[in-house]
Protein backbone atom coordinates (compact mmCIF):
# COMPACT_ATOMS: atom_id res chain seq x y z
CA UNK A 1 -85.51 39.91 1.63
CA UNK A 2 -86.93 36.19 1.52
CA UNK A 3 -83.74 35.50 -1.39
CA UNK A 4 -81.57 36.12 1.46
CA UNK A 5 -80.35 33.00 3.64
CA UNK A 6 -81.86 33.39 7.75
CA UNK A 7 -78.85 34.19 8.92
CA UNK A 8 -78.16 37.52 6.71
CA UNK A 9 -81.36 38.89 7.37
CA UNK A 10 -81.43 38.48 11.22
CA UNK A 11 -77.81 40.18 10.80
CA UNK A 12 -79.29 43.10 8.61
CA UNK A 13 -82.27 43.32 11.21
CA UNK A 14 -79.88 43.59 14.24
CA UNK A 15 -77.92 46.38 12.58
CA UNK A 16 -80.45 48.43 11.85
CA UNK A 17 -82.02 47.88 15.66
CA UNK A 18 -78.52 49.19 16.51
CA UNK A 19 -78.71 51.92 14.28
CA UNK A 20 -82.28 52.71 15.49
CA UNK A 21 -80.91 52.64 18.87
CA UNK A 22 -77.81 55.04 17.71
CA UNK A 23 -80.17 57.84 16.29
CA UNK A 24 -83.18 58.25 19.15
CA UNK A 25 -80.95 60.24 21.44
CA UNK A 26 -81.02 62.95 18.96
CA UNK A 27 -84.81 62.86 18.29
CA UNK A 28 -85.66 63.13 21.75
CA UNK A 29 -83.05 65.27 23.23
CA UNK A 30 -84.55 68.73 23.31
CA UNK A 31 -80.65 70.31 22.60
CA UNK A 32 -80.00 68.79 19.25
CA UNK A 33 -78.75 71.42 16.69
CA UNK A 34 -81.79 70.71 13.86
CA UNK A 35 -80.36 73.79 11.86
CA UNK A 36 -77.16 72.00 11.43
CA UNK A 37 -78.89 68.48 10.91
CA UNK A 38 -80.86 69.65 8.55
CA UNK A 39 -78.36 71.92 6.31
CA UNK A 40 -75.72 69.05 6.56
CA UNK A 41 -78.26 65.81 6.03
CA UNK A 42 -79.57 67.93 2.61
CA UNK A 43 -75.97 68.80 1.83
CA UNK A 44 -75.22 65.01 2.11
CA UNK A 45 -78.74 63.94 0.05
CA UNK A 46 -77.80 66.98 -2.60
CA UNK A 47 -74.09 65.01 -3.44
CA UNK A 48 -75.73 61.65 -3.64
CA UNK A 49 -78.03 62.57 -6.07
CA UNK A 50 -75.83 64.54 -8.02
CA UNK A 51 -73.66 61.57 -8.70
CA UNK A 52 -76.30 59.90 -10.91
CA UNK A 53 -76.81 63.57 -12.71
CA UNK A 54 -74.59 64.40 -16.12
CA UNK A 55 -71.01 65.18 -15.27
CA UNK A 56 -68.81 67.34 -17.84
CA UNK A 57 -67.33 63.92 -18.88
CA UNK A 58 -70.25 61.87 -18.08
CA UNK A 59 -72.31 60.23 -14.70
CA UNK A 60 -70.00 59.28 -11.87
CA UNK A 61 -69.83 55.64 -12.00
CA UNK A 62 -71.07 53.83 -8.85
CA UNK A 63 -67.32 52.26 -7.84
CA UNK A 64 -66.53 55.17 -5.85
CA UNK A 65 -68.57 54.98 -3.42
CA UNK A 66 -70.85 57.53 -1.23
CA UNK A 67 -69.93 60.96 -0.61
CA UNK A 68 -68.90 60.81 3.10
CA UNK A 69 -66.98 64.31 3.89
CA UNK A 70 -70.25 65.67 4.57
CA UNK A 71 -70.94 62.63 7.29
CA UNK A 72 -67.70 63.02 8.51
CA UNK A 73 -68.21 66.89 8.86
CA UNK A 74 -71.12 65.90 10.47
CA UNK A 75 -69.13 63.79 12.93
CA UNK A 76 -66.88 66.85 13.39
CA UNK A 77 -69.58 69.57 14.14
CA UNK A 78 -73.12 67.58 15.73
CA UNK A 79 -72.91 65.02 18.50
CA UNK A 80 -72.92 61.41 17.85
CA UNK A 81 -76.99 60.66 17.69
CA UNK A 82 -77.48 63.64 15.55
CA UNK A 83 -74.65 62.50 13.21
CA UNK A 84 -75.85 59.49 12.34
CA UNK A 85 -79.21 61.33 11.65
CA UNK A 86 -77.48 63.37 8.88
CA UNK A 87 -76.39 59.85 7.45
CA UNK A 88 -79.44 58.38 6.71
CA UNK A 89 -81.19 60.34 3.90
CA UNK A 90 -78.05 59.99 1.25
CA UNK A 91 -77.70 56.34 2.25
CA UNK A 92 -81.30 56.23 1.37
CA UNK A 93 -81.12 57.85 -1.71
CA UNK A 94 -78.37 56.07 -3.32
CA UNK A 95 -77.88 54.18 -6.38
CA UNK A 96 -78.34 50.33 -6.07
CA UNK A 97 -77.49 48.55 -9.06
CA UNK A 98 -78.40 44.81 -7.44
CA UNK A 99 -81.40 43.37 -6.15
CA UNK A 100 -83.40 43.65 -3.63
CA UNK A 101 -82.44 47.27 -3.58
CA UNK A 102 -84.82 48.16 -0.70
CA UNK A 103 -82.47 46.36 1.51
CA UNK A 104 -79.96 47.61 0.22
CA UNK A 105 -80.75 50.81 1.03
CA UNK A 106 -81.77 50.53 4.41
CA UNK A 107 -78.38 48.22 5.28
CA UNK A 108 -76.41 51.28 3.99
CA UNK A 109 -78.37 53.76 6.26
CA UNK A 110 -78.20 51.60 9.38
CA UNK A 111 -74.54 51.03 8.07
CA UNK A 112 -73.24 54.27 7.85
CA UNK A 113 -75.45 55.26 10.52
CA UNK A 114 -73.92 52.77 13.40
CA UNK A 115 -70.54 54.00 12.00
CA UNK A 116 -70.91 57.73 12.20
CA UNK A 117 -72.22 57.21 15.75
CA UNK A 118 -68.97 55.22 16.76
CA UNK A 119 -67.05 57.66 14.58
CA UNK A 120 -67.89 60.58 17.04
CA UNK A 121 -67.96 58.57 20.03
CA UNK A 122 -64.22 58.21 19.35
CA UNK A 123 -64.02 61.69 18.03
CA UNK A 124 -65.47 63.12 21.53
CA UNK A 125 -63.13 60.88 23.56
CA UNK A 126 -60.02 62.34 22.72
CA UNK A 127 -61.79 66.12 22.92
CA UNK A 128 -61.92 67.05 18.93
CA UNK A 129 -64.98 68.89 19.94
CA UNK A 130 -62.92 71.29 22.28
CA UNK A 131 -59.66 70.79 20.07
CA UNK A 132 -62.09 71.83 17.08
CA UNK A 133 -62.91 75.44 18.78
CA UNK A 134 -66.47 75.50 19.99
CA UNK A 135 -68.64 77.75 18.75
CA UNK A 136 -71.94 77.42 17.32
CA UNK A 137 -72.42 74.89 14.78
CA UNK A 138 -74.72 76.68 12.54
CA UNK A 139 -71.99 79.27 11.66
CA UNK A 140 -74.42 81.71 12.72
CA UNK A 141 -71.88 83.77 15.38
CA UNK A 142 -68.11 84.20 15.93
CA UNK A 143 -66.32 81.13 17.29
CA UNK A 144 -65.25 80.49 20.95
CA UNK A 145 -61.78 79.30 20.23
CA UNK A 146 -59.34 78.99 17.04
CA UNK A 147 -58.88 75.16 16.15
CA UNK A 148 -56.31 73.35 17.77
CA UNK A 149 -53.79 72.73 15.11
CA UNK A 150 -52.06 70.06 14.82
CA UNK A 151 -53.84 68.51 18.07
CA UNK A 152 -57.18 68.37 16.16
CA UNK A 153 -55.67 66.41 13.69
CA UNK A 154 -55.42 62.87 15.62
CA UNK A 155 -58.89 62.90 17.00
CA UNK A 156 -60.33 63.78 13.60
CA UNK A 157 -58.03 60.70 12.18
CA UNK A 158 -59.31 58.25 15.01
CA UNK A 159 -62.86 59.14 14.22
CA UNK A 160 -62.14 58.29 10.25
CA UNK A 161 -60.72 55.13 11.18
CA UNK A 162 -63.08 54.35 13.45
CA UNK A 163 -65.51 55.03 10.89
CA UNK A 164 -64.29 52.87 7.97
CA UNK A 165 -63.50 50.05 10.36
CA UNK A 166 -66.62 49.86 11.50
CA UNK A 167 -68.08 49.80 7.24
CA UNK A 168 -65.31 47.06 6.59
CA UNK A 169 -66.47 45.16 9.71
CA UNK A 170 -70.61 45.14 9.28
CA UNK A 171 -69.45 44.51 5.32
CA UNK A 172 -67.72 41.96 5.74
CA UNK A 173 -70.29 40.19 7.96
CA UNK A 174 -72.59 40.16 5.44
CA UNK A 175 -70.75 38.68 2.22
CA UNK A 176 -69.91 36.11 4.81
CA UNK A 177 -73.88 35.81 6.02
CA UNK A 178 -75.55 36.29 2.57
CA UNK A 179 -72.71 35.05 -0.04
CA UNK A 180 -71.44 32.22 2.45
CA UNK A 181 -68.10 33.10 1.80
CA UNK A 182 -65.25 31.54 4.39
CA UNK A 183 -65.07 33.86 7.54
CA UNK A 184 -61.28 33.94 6.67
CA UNK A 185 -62.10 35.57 3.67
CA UNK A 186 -64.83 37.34 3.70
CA UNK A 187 -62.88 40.62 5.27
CA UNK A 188 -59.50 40.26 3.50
CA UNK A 189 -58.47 43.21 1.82
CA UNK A 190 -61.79 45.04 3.09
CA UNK A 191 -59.97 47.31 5.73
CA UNK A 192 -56.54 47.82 3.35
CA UNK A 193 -58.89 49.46 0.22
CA UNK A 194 -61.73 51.22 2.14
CA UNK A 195 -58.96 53.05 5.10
CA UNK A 196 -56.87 55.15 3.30
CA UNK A 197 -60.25 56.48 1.42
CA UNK A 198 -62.17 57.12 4.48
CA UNK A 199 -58.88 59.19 5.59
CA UNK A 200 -58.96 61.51 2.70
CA UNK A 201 -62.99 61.60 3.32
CA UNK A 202 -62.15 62.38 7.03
CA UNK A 203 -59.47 65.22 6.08
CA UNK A 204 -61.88 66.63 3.56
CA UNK A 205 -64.76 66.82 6.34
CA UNK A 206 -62.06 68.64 9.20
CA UNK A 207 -61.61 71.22 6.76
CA UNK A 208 -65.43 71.39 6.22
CA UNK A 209 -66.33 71.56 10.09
CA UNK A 210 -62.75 74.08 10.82
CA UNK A 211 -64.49 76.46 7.86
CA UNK A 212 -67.84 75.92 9.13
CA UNK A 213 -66.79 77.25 12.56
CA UNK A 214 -64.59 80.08 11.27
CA UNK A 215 -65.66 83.68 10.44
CA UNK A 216 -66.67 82.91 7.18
CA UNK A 217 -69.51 79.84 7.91
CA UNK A 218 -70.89 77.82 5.93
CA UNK A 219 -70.17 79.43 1.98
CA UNK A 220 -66.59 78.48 3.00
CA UNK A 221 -67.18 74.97 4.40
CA UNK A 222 -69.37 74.36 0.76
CA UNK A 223 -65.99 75.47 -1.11
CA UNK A 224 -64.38 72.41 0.26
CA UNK A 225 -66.81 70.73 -1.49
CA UNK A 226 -65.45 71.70 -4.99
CA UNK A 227 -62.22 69.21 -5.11
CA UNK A 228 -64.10 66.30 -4.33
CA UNK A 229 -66.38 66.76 -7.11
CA UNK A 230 -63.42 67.37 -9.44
CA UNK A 231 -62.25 64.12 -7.66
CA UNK A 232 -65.51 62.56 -8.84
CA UNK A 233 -64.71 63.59 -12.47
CA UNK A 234 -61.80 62.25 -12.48
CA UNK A 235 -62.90 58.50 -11.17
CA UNK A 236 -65.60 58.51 -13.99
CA UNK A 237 -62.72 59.46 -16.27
CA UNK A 238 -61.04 56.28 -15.00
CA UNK A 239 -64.09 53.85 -14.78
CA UNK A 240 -64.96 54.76 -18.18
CA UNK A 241 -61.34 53.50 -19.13
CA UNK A 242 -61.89 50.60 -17.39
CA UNK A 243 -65.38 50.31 -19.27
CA UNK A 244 -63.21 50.57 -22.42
CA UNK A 245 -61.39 47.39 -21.25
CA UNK A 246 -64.03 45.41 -20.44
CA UNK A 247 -65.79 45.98 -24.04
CA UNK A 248 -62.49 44.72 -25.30
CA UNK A 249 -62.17 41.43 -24.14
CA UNK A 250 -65.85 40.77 -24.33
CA UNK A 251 -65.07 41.43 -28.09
CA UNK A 252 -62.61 39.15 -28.12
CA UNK A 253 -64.49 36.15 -25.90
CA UNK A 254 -67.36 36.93 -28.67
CA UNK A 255 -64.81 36.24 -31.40
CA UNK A 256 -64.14 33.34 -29.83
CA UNK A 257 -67.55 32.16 -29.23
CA UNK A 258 -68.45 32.35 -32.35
CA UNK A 259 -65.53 30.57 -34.47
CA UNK A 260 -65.80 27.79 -32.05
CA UNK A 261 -69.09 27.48 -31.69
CA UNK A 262 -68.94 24.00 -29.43
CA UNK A 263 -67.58 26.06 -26.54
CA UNK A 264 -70.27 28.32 -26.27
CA UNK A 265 -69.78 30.44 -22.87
CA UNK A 266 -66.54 28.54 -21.82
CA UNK A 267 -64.81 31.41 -21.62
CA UNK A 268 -67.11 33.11 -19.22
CA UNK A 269 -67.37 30.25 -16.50
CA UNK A 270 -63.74 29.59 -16.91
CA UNK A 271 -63.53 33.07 -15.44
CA UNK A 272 -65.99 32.39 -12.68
CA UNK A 273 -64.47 29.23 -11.58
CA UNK A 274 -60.91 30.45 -11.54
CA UNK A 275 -62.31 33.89 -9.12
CA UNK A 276 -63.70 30.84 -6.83
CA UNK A 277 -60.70 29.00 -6.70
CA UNK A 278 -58.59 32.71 -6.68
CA UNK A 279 -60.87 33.68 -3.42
CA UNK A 280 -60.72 30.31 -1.69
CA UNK A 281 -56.94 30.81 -1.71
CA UNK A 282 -57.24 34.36 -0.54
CA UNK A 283 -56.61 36.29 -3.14
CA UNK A 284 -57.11 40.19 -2.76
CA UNK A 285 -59.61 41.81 -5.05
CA UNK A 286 -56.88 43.24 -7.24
CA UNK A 287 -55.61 39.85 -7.76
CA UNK A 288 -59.18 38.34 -8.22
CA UNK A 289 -59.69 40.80 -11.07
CA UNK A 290 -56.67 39.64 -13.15
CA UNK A 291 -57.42 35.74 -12.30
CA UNK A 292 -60.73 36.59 -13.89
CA UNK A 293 -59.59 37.93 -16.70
CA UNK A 294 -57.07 35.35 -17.12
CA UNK A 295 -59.67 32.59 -17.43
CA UNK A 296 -62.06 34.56 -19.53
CA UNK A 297 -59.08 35.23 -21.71
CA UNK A 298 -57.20 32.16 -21.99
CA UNK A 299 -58.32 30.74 -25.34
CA UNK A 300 -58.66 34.07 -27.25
CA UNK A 301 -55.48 32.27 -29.11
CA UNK A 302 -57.88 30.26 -30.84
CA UNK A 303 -58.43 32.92 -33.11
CA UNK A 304 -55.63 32.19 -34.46
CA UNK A 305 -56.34 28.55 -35.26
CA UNK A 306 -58.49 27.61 -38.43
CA UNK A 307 -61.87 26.91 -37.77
CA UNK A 308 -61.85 23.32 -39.47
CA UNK A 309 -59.76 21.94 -36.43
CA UNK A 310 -62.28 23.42 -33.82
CA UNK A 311 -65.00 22.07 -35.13
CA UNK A 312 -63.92 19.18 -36.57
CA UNK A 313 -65.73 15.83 -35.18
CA UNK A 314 -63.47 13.72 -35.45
CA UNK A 315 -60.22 12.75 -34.32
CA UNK A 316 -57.47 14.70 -35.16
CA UNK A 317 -53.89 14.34 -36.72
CA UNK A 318 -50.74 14.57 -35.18
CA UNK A 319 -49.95 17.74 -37.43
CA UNK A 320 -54.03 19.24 -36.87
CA UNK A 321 -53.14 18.47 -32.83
CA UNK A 322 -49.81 20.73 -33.06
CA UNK A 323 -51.48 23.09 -34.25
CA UNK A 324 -54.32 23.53 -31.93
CA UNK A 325 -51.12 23.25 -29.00
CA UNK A 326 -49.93 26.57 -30.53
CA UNK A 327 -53.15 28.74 -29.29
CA UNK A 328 -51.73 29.49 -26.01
CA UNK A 329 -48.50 31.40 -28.19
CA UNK A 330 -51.05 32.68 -30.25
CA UNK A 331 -53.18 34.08 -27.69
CA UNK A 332 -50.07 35.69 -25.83
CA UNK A 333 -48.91 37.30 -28.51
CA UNK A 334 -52.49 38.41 -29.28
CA UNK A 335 -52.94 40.17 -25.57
CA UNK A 336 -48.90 41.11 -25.14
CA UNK A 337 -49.40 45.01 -26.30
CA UNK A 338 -52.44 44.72 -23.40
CA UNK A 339 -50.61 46.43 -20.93
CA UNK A 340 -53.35 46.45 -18.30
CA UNK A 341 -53.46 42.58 -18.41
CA UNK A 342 -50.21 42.43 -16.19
CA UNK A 343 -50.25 38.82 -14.84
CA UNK A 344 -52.87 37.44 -16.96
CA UNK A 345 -50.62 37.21 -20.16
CA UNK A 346 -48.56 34.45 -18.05
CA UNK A 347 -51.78 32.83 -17.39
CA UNK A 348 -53.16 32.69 -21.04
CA UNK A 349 -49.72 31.63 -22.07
CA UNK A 350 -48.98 28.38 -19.56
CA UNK A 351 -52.76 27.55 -18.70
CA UNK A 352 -51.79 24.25 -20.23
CA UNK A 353 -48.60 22.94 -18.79
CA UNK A 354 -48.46 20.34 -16.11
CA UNK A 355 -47.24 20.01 -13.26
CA UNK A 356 -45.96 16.97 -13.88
CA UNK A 357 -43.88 18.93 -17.09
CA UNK A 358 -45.83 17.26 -19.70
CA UNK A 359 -48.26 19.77 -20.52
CA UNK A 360 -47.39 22.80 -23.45
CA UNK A 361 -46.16 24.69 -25.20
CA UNK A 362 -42.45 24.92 -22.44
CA UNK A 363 -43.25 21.53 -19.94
CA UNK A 364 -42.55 23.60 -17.33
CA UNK A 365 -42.96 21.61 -13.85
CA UNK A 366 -43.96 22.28 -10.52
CA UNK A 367 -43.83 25.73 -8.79
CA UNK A 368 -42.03 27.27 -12.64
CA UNK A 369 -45.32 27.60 -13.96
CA UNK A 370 -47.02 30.56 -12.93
CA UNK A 371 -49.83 30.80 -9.75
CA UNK A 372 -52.58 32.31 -12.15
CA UNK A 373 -51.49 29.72 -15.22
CA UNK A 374 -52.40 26.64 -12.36
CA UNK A 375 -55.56 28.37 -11.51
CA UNK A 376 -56.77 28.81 -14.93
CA UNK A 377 -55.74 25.26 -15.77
CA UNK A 378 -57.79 23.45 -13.01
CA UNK A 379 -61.03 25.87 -13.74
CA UNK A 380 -60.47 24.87 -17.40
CA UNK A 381 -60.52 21.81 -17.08
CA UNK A 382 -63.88 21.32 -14.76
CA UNK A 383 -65.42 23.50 -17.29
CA UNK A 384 -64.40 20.78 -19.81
CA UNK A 385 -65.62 17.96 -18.16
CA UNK A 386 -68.96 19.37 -16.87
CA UNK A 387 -69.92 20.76 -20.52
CA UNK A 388 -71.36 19.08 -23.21
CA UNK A 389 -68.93 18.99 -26.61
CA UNK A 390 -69.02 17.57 -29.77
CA UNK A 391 -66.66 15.02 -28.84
CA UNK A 392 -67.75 14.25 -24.96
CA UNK A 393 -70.74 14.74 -23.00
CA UNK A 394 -71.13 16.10 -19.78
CA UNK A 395 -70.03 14.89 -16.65
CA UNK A 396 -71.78 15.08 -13.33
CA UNK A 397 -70.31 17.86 -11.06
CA UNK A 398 -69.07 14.98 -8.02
CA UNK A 399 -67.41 13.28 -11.15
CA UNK A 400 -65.60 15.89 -12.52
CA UNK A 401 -64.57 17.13 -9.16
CA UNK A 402 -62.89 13.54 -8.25
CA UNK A 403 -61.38 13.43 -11.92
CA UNK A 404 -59.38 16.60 -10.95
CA UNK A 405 -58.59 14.86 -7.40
CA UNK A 406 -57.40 11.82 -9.15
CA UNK A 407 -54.97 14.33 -11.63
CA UNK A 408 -53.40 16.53 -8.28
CA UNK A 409 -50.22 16.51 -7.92
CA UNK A 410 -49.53 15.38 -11.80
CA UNK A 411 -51.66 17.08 -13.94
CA UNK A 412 -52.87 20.21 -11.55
CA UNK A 413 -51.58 21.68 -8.71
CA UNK A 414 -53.33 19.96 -5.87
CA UNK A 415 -54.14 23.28 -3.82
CA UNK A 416 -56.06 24.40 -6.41
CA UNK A 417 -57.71 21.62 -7.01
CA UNK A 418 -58.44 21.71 -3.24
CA UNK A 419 -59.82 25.19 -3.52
CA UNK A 420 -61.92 24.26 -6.11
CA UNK A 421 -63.55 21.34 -4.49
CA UNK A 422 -64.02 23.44 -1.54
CA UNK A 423 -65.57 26.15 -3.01
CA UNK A 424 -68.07 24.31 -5.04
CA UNK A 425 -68.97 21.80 -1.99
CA UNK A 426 -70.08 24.85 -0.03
CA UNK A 427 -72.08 27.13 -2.40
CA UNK A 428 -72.45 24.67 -5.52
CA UNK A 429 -71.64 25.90 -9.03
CA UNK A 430 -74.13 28.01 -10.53
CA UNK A 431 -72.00 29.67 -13.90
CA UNK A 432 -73.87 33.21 -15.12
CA UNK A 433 -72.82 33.60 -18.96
CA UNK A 434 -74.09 36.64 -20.75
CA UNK A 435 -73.46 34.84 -24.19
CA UNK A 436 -74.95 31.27 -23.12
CA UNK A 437 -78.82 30.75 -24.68
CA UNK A 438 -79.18 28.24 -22.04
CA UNK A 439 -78.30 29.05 -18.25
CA UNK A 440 -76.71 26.39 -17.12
CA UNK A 441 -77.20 25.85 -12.82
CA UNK A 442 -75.34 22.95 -11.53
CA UNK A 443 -76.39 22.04 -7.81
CA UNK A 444 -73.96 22.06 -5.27
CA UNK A 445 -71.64 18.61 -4.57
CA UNK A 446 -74.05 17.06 -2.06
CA UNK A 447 -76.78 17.01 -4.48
CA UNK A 448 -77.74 14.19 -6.82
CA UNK A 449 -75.50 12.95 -9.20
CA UNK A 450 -78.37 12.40 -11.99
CA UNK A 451 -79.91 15.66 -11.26
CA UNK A 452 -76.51 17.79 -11.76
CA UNK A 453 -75.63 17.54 -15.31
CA UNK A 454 -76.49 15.41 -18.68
CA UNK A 455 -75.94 12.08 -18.33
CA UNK A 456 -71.73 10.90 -19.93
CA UNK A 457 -69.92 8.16 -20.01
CA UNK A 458 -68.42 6.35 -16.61
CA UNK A 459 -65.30 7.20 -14.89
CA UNK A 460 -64.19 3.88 -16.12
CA UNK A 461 -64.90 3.99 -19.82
CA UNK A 462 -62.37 6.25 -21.05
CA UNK A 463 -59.43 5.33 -22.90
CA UNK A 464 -56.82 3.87 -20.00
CA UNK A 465 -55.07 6.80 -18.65
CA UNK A 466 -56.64 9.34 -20.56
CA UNK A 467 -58.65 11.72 -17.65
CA UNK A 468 -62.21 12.12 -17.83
CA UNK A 469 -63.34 14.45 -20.42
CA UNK A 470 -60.83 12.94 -23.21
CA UNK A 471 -62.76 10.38 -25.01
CA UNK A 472 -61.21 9.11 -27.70
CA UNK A 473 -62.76 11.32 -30.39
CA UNK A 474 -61.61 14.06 -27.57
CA UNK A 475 -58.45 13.27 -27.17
CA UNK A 476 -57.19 14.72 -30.24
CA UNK A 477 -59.22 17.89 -29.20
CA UNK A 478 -58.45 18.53 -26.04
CA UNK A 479 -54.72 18.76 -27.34
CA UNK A 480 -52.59 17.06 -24.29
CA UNK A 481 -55.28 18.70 -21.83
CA UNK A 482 -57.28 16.88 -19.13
CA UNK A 483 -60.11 18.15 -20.66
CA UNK A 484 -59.01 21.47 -20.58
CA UNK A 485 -57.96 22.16 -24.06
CA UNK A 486 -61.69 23.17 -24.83
């Protein structure tokens, strides 16, 4: 709790206050249906735990989420209080892959908690109780009333909303509270991936609480059960595809790595700095993914270049610098069978043309080269500058940062440089790489320039014209970068 800033944990404190204040009508109200509470709050426990138990095809990954048709049947069947009661002990019990995962846990109670409240608050205001057919909740005699079909339909549909509305809100509070991302960001794309979800979750619950009430009582309403958990198969299927990706281009950044041994990890914070600059902009997630990629990506055509010219010292040739200009080709036609790249290939191919048109390997200008290819070019090139090679040293953060400033609008595309400077001025840059022996943690801007990086070379001493980050034994290296050709 202490590693989170003030502000996220007076936000996690006040939601769970609220969802404190959500559940003690049901503990002290003499009428709550326990038999129900308790048969639906196990039910709910019972699917979280068996997502981290041996599937036919292996454990459920944690991507998909919790297993909310039984909250949502819960929303359907109890009233509000004791619905967010049946909430709590599966939000409790699941998986947390990321630290501190105490609080973790108890923000997703209090989370889905406060939303299964509002959920049936909603749900009881356009009369889905009534429109659901009365009747005891427990299953245990004959119901009142058939369900009101289609009627029921829209109340149960408001309450799903409701609920995943009120998820995307409280989450995106806190990435803006604890990760200090931009309130104009922090909730894009939140509500757009988590609504249609909830929907199916809130269809999959009515047909829970509709057999629950019926004749046939609760055996039935556990049947409905049985798709979702073929459902679940068939994510871990998919995430284990996705698994199967991700092992392939760490391969490849590995290969990399290691026949260019001076660029130890560039791969990996070219990624991370191209997601910051991809978020500042406002990228969706979807698109944030593939920017990612793109950057970790974008030299894997040096594979294709002979090791002499990477790690040679010295200058190079015109004919040695041609060749190191042809690893963007390489590296396209490397990842162009990739099909699950999509947009990245452009990026690996164009990461180093210019705006200006004087970059490679087509001079394209302006707006022709492509968004993610612009991205990838400006996080390349801080990486560059801020890294220690065997041609240049490393530049303080503030210096690299004005270096790119200084190139907008000929080199880079000045948005993204924007983005960039932005980004870092607010949370610093702090690169984790898996395949660095060192961790490097830069400060953020505002921070001293002598305590940010190794000690390089002035702005000033550089060839004339040639950006920061192309010395002249670099120059030949970098390969018509800005101290991006690393």
């Amino acid at each position: 709790m202490r590693a989170l800033p003030p502000g996220a944990r007076a936000y996690i404190l006040c939601a769970v206050l609220v969802a404190a204040a959500c559940v003690t009508p049901a503990l002290t109200d003499s009428g709550t249906p326990w038999a129900a509470v308790a048969v639906l709050a196990v039910l709910y426990l019972g699917c979280e735990l068996l997502r981290i138990c041996p599937l036919p095809g292996g454990r459920v990954p944690e991507g998909i989420g919790s297993f909310l048709p039984v909250v949502l049947a819960g929303v359907f069947l109890l009233p509000p209080a004791a619905a967010a009661l049946v909430a709590l002990p599966g939000a409790f019990a699941g998986t947390v892959v990321q630290r501190p995962a105490g609080v973790r846990r108890v923000w997703h109670a209090a989370q889905q908690a406060t939303a299964a409240w509002v959920a049936g608050q909603a749900y009881g205001l356009l009369r889905g109780p009534a429109a659901l057919g009365g009747g005891p909740a427990a299953g245990s005699g004959p119901p009142a009333a058939l369900a009101d079909f289609p009627y029921v339909l829209l109340p149960a549909a408001v309450a799903a909303v409701a609920f995943s509305l009120v998820l995307t809100a409280l989450d995106g509070g806190i990435l803006a509270l604890a990760e200090r991302r931009p309130a104009a960001t922090a909730w894009s794309g939140l509500a757009a991936r988590s609504l249609a979800p909830h929907c199916v979750h809130g269809l999959a619950g009515l047909m829970m609480a509709v057999m629950w009430r019926s004749p046939y009582g609760l055996p039935a309403a556990l049947l409905v059960l049985l798709p979702m958990y073929i459902s679940c198969w068939l994510f871990a299927q998919y995430h284990r595809e996705r698994g199967a990706h991700r092992a392939t281009i760490r391969a490849l950044v590995h290969a990399v790595d290691i026949k260019d041994r001076y660029t130890r990890g560039h791969s990996e914070r070219v990624g991370q700095a191209s997601t910051m600059i991809a978020r500042e902009l406002g990228m969706n997630e979807d698109r944030l993914e593939t920017v990612r990629i793109a950057g970790i990506l974008h030299d894997v055509g040096k594979l294709g270049v002979p090791t002499r010219l990477l790690r040679k010292d010295g200058p190079l040739t015109p004919q040695e610098r041609r060749i190191i200009e042809l690893h963007p080709e390489y590296g396209h036609e490397m990842v162009r069978g990739i099909g699950f790249l999509g947009e990245a290939r452009s990026a690996i191919l164009h990461h180093h043309e210019r705006v200006d048109g004087s970059g490679y390997p087509y001079g394209l200008t302006g707006e022709q080269i492509p968004v993610l290819a612009r991205v990838v070019a400006v996080a390349d090139a801080f990486d560059a500058m801020t890294s220690t090679r065997s041609y240049s040293r490393a530049r303080p953060v503030p210096v690299a940062l004005a270096e790119l400033e200084r190139c907008a609008g000929a080199h880079f595309d000045p948005a993204m440089v924007r983005a960039l400077v932005e980004a870092i001025g607010r949370t610093g840059w702090h690169p984790v790489v898996t395949s660095d022996e060192d961790l490097q943690v830069i400060p953020a801007r505002t921070a001293p320039a002598g305590d940010e990086a190794k000690p390089g070379p002035a702005p000033g001493s550089e060839r004339p014209g040639v950006p920061v980050g192309r010395t002249r034994q670099g120059a030949g290296r970098d390969a018509g970068g800005t101290g991006a050709g690393a």
